[in-house]
Protein backbone atom coordinates (compact mmCIF):
# COMPACT_ATOMS: atom_id res chain seq x y z
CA UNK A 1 -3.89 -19.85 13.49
CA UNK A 2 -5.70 -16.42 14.67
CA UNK A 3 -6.07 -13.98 17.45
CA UNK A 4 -8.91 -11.69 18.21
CA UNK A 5 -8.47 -8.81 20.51
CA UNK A 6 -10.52 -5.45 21.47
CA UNK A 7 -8.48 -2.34 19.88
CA UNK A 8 -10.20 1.32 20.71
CA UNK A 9 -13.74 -0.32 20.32
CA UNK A 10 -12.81 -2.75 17.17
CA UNK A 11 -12.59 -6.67 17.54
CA UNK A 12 -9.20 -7.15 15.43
CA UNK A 13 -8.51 -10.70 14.39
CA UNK A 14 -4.52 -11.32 13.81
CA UNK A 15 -3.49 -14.18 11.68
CA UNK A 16 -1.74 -15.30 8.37
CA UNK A 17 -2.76 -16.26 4.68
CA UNK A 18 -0.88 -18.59 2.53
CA UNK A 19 1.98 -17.91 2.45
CA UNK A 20 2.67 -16.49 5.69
CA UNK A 21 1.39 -13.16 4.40
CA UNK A 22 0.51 -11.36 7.87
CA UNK A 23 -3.13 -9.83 8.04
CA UNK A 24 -5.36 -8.06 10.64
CA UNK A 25 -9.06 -8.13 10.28
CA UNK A 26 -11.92 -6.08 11.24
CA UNK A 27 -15.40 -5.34 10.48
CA UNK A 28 -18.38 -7.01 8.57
CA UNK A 29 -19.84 -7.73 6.24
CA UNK A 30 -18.27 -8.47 2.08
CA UNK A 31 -14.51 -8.67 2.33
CA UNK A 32 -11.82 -5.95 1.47
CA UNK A 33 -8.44 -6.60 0.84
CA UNK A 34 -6.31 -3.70 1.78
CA UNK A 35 -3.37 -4.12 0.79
CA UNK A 36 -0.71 -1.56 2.95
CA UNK A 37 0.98 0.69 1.85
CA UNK A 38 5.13 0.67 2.00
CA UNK A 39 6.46 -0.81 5.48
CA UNK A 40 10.01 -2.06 6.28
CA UNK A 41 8.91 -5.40 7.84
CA UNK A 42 6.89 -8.02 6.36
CA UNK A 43 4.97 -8.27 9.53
CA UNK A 44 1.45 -7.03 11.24
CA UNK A 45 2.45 -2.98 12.49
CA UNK A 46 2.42 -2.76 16.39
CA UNK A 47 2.27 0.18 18.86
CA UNK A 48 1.51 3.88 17.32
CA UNK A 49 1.56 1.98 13.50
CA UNK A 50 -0.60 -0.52 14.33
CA UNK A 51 -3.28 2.34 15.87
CA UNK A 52 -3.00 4.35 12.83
CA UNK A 53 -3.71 1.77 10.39
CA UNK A 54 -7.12 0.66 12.62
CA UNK A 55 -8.21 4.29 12.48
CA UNK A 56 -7.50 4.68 8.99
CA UNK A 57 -9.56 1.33 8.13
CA UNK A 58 -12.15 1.86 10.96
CA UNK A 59 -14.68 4.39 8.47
CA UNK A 60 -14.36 1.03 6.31
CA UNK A 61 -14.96 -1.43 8.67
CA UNK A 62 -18.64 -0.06 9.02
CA UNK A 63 -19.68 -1.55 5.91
CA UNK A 64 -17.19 -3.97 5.25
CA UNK A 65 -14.73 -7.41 6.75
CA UNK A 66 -11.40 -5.83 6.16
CA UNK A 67 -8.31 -7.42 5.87
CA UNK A 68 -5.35 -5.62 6.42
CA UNK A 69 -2.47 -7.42 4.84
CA UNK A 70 1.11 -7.23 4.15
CA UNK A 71 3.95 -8.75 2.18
CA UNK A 72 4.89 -12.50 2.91
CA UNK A 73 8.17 -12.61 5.01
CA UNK A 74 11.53 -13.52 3.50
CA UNK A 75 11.28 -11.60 0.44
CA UNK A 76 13.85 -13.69 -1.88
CA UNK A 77 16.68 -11.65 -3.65
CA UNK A 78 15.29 -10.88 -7.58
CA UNK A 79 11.70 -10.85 -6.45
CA UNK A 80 9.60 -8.85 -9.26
CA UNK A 81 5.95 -7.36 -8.56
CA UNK A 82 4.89 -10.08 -10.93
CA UNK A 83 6.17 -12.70 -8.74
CA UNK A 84 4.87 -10.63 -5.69
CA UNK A 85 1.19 -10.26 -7.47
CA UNK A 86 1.28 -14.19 -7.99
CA UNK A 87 1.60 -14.76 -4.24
CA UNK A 88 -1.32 -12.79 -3.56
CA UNK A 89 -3.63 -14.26 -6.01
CA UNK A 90 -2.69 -17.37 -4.78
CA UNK A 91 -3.31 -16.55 -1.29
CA UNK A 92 -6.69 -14.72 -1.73
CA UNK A 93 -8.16 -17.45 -3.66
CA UNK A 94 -6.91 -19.98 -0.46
CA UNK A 95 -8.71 -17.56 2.14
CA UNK A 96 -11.65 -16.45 -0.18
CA UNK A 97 -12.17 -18.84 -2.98
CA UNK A 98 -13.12 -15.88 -5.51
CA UNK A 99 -13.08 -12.37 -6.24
CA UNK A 100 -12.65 -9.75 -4.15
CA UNK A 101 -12.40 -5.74 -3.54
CA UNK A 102 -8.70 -4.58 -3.32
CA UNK A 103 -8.27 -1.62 -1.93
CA UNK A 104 -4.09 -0.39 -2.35
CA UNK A 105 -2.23 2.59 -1.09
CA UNK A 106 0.87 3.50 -1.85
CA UNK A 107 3.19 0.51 -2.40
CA UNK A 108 0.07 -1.47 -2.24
CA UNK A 109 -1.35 0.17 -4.99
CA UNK A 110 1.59 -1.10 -6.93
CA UNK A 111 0.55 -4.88 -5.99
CA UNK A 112 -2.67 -3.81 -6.53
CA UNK A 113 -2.21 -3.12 -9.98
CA UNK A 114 -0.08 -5.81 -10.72
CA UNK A 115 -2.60 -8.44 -9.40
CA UNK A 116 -5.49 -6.90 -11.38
CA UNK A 117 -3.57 -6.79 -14.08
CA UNK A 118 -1.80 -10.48 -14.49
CA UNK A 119 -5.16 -12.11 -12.58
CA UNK A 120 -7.90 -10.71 -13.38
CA UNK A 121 -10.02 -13.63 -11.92
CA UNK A 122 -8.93 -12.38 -8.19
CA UNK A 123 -10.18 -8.95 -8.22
CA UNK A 124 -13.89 -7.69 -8.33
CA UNK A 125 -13.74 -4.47 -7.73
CA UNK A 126 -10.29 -2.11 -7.26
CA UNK A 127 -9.28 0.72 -5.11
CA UNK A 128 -6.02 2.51 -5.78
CA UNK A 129 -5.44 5.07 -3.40
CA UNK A 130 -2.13 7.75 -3.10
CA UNK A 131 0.02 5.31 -5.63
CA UNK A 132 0.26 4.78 -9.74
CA UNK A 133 1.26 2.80 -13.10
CA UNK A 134 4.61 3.62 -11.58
CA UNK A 135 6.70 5.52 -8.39
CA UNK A 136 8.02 8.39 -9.97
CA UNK A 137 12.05 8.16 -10.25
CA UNK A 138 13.15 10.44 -6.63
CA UNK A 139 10.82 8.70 -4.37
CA UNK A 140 11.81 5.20 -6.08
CA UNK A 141 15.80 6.37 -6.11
CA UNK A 142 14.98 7.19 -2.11
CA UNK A 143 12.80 4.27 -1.47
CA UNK A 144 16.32 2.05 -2.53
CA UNK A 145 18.24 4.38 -0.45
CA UNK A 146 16.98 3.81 2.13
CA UNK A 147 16.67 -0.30 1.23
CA UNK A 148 20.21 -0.51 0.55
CA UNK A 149 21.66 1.56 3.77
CA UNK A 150 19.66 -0.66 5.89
CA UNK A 151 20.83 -3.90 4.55
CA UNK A 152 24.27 -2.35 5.34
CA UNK A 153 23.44 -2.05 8.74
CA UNK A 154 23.54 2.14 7.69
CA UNK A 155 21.22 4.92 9.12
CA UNK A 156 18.60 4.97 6.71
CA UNK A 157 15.77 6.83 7.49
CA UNK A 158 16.48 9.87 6.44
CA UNK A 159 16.68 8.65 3.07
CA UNK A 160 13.23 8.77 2.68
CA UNK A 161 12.65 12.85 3.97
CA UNK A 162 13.93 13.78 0.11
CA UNK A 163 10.98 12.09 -1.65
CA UNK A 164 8.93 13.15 1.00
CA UNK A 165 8.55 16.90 1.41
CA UNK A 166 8.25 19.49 -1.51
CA UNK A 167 9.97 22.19 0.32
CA UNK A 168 13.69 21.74 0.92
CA UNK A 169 14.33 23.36 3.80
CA UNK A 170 11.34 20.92 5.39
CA UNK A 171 13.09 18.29 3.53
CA UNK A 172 16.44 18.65 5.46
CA UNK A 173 15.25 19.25 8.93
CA UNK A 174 12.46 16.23 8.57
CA UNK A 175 15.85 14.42 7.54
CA UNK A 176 17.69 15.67 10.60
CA UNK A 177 15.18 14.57 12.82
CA UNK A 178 14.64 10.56 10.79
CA UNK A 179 18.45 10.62 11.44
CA UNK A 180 17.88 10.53 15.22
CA UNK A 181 14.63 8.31 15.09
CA UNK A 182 16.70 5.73 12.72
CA UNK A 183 17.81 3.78 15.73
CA UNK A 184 14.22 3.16 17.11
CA UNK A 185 12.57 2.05 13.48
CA UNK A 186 15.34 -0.24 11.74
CA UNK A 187 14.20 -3.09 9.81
CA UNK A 188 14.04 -6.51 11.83
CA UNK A 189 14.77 -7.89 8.16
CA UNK A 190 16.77 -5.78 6.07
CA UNK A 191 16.98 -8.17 3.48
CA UNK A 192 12.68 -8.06 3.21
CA UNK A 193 12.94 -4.19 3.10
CA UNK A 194 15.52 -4.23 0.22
CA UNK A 195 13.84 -7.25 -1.95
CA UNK A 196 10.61 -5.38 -1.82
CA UNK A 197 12.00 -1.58 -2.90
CA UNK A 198 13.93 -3.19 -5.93
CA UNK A 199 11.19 -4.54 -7.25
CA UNK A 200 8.93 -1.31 -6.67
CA UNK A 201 11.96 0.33 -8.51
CA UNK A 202 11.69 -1.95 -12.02
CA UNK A 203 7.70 -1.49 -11.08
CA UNK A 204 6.33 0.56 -14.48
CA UNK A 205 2.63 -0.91 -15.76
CA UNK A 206 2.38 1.89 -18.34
CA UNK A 207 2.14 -0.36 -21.07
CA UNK A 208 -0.33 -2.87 -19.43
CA UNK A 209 -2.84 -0.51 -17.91
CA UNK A 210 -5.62 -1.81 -20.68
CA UNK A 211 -5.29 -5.36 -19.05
CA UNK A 212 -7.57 -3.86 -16.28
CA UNK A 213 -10.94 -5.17 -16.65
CA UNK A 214 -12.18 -4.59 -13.00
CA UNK A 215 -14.33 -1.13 -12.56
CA UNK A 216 -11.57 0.90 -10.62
CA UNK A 217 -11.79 3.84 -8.62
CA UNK A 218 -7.92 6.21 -8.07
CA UNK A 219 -7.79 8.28 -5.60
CA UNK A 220 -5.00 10.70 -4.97
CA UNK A 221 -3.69 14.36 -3.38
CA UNK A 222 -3.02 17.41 -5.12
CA UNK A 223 -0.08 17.71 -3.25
CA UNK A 224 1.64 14.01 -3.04
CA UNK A 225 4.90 14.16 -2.29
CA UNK A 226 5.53 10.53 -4.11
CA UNK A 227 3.09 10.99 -7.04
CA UNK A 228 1.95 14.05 -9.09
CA UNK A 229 -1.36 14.39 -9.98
CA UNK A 230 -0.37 13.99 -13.65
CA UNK A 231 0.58 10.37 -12.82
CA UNK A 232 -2.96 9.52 -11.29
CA UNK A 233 -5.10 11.08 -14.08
CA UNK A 234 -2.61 9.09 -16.86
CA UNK A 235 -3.47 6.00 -14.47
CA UNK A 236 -7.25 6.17 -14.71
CA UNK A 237 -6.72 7.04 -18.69
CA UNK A 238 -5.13 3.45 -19.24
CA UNK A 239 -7.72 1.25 -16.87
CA UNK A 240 -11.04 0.94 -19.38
CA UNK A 241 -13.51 0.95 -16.74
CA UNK A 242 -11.65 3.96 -13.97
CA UNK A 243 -12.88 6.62 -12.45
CA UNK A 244 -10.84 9.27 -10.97
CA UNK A 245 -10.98 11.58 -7.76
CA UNK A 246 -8.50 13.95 -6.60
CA UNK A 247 -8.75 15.61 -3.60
CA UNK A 248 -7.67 19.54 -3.54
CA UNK A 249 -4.53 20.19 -1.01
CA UNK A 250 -4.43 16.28 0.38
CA UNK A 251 -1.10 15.25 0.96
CA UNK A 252 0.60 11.55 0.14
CA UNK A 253 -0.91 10.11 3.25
CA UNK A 254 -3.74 12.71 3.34
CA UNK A 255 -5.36 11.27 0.73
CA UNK A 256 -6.81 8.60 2.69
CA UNK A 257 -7.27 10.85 5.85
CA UNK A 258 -9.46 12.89 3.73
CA UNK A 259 -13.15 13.27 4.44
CA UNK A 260 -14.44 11.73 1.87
CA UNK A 261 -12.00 9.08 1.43
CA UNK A 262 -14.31 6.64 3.59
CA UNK A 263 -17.61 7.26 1.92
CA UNK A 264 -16.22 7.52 -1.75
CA UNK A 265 -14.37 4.18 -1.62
CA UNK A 266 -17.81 2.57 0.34
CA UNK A 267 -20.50 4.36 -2.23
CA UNK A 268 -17.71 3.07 -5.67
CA UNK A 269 -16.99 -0.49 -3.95
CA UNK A 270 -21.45 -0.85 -3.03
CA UNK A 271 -23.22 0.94 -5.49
C-alpha cells in the first residue's frame, strides 16, 4: 500500500518495499535509489526531517523518480551490512526488476557499498556521497554510544556532538545543548538504532573495494566531521571504474547541500 500527498510543491508517494523497508518517492523519470543516510528509526522522517530530506532530493527529482528509502524495521540482534545489503537487493529487484542508480550518504553509503559490492547485478550506476570503505573509529565509537545509551533507556544524544564537530569547545556546547533535545528525539525502537550502529561498527570494505564493477562517482567535504578526505580519495582508488569530487570547505552534511552536488550527481548518473 501507498500514499501520495502535495509537500512544498512535490507530489510525495509514501509506501513500503519488501521487506517493510519504508520509502518516499518523488519525481520522474529513471529511478534513484537513495539510500539515507544514518537515522535512529527504521521509519519514513516526519516534521522538520522529513522537509529536509525533500529539499535535499528536490534538485534530483527534476530529472529523476526518487526513492527515498530506509532500513527495514526490527533490525535483528547480530545483523551484519552483508545481511543488511542482501535485504536491499532483494527488495529492489521486487520493486524494479533490474538495475538501478544508488545514490548513498553517510550510513547509506555504507549499504551502498556493500550492495554494489556482494550484488553487482542490482546496481547500474553508484553515488556515494559524505561516507567511505569504512566510518573512521571516533564517529563509529560515538555512533555505538549513542546506540547503546539508548537501548538503556540513557540520554544519548550527545553522544554523537564528539564525532561531530572538529573544534572542542563547539563539540561540548553542541553536546550541552543534544543533552536537552535528547528527550524530544529518542528512538521509538532502540533495539533498530543499536542493531544498525553495530554493524556500521564491524563495517570495513577495504579489502573488497575491487569487487565494484559499477562506474561510481564519491563525493565528499573537505571538512567532514565523520570522514577525512584521505578516506574518500583511498575509496575511489579501490572502485576500478570511480571518479572522485571533493568539494573545498563542505562540511559532513554540506556535501550534499553544496551547489554542485545536484548537477554533478545528474550530469555522472545521465551522461
Amino acid at each position: 500500500m501507498s500514499r501520495t500527498t502535495r509537500t512544498a510543491d512535490l507530489d510525495v508517494t509514501e509506501g513500503r518495499l519488501k521487506h517493510g523497508m519504508p520509502y518516499l518517492a518523488l519525481g520522474s523519470g529513471q529511478p534513484l535509489v537513495f539510500l539515507r543516510w544514518f537515522t535512529a528509526d527504521h521509519a519514513n522522517p516526519t516534521g522538520w526531517m522529513r522537509s529536509a530530506e525533500l529539499k535535499t532530493l528536490a534538485p534530483l527529482a527534476r530529472n529523476f523518480r526518487v526513492y527515498a528509502v530506509g532500513r527495514a524495521p526490527d533490525m535483528a540482534a547480530g545483523t551484519t551490512m552483508a545481511d543488511i545489503a542482501t535485504e536491499h537487493a532483494d527488495a529492489l529487484h521486487a520493486e524494479f526488476g533490474g538495475a538501478v542508480d544508488v545514490l548513498g550518504v553517510s550510513s547509506g553509503g555504507s549499504i551502498a557499498l556493500q550492495l554494489a559490492a556482494d550484488h553487482p547485478a542490482a546496481v547500474r550506476r553508484l553515488v556515494i556521497a559524505s561516507s567511505g570503505y569504512r566510518l573512521e573509529r571516533a564517529a563509529s565509537a560515538a555512533q555505538v554510544a549513542y546506540g547503546e545509551a539508548a537501548a538503556r533507556g540513557d540520554r544519548a544524544l550527545h553522544h554523537m556532538a564528539s564525532a561531530g564537530f572538529a573544534n572542542p569547545l563547539v563539540a561540548r556546547l553542541a553536546a550541552a545543548g543534544m543533552w536537552l533535545l535528547d528527550p524530544l528525539a529518542r528512538p521509538k525502537n532502540p533495539a533498530d538504532t543499536l542493531a544498525f550502529v553495530r554493524a556500521e561498527d564491524a563495517f570495513d570494505l577495504d579489502g573488497r573495494l575491487a569487487d565494484i564493477q559499477a562506474p561510481t562517482l564519491v563525493v565528499g567535504g573537505e571538512r567532514d566531521g565523520f570522514y577525512p578526505a584521505a578516506n574518500f580519495r583511498h575509496t575511489a582508488d579501490g572502485i576500478p571504474h570511480s571518479h572522485l569530487v571533493i568539494y573545498p570547505g563542505a562540511s559532513h552534511m554540506g556535501a550534499v547541500k553544496h551547489a554542485r552536488f545536484a548537477p554533478d550527481v545528474t550530469d555522472f548518473l545521465t551522461r
